[in-house]
Protein backbone atom coordinates (compact mmCIF):
# COMPACT_ATOMS: atom_id res chain seq x y z
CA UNK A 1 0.00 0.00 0.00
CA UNK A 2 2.52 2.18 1.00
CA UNK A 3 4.61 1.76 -2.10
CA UNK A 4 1.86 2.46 -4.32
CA UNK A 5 1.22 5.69 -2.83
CA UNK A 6 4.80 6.99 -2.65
CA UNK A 7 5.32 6.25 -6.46
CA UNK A 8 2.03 8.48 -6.88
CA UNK A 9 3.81 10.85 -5.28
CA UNK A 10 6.60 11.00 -7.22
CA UNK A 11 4.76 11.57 -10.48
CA UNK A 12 3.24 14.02 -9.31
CA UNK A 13 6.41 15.69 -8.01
CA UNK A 14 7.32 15.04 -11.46
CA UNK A 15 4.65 16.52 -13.11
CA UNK A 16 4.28 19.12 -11.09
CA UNK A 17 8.10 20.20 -11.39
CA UNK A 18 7.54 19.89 -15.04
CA UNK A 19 4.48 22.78 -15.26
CA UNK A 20 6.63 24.76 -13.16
CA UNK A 21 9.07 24.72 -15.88
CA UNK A 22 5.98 25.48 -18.79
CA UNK A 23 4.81 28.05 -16.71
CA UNK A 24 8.11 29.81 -15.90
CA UNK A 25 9.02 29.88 -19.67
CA UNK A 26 5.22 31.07 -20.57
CA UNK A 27 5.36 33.65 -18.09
CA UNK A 28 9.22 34.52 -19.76
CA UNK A 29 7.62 34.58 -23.19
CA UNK A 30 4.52 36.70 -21.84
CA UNK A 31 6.92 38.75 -20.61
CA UNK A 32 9.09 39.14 -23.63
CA UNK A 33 6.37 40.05 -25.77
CA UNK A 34 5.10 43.05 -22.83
CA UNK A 35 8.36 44.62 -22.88
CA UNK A 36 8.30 44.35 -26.90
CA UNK A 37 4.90 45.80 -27.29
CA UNK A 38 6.10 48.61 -24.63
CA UNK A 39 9.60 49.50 -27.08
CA UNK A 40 7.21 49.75 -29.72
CA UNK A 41 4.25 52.05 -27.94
CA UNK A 42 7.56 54.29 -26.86
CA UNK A 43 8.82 54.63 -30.30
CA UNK A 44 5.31 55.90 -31.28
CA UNK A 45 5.21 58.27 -28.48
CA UNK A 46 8.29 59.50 -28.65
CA UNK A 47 8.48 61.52 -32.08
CA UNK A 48 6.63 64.72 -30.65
């Protein structure tokens, strides 16, 4: 019984760890594409 539940556990340490990673690089890509879109809305502003 005990067994079962530890290797349960570990997949979901594994999983988990794993959409830690997805989410780290979406929120890096989210990011990426802010600061982007923020150069660009300064470039418009910035003529006048």
């Amino acid at each position: 019984m005990e067994d079962v539940n530890t290797g349960d556990s570990k997949r979901l340490n594994k999983n988990s760890l794993r959409q830690k990673q997805k989410d780290e690089l979406f929120s890096k890509k989210v990011a990426d594409v802010g600061l982007k879109n923020t150069i660009e809305l300064s470039k418009k502003m910035r003529p006048f």
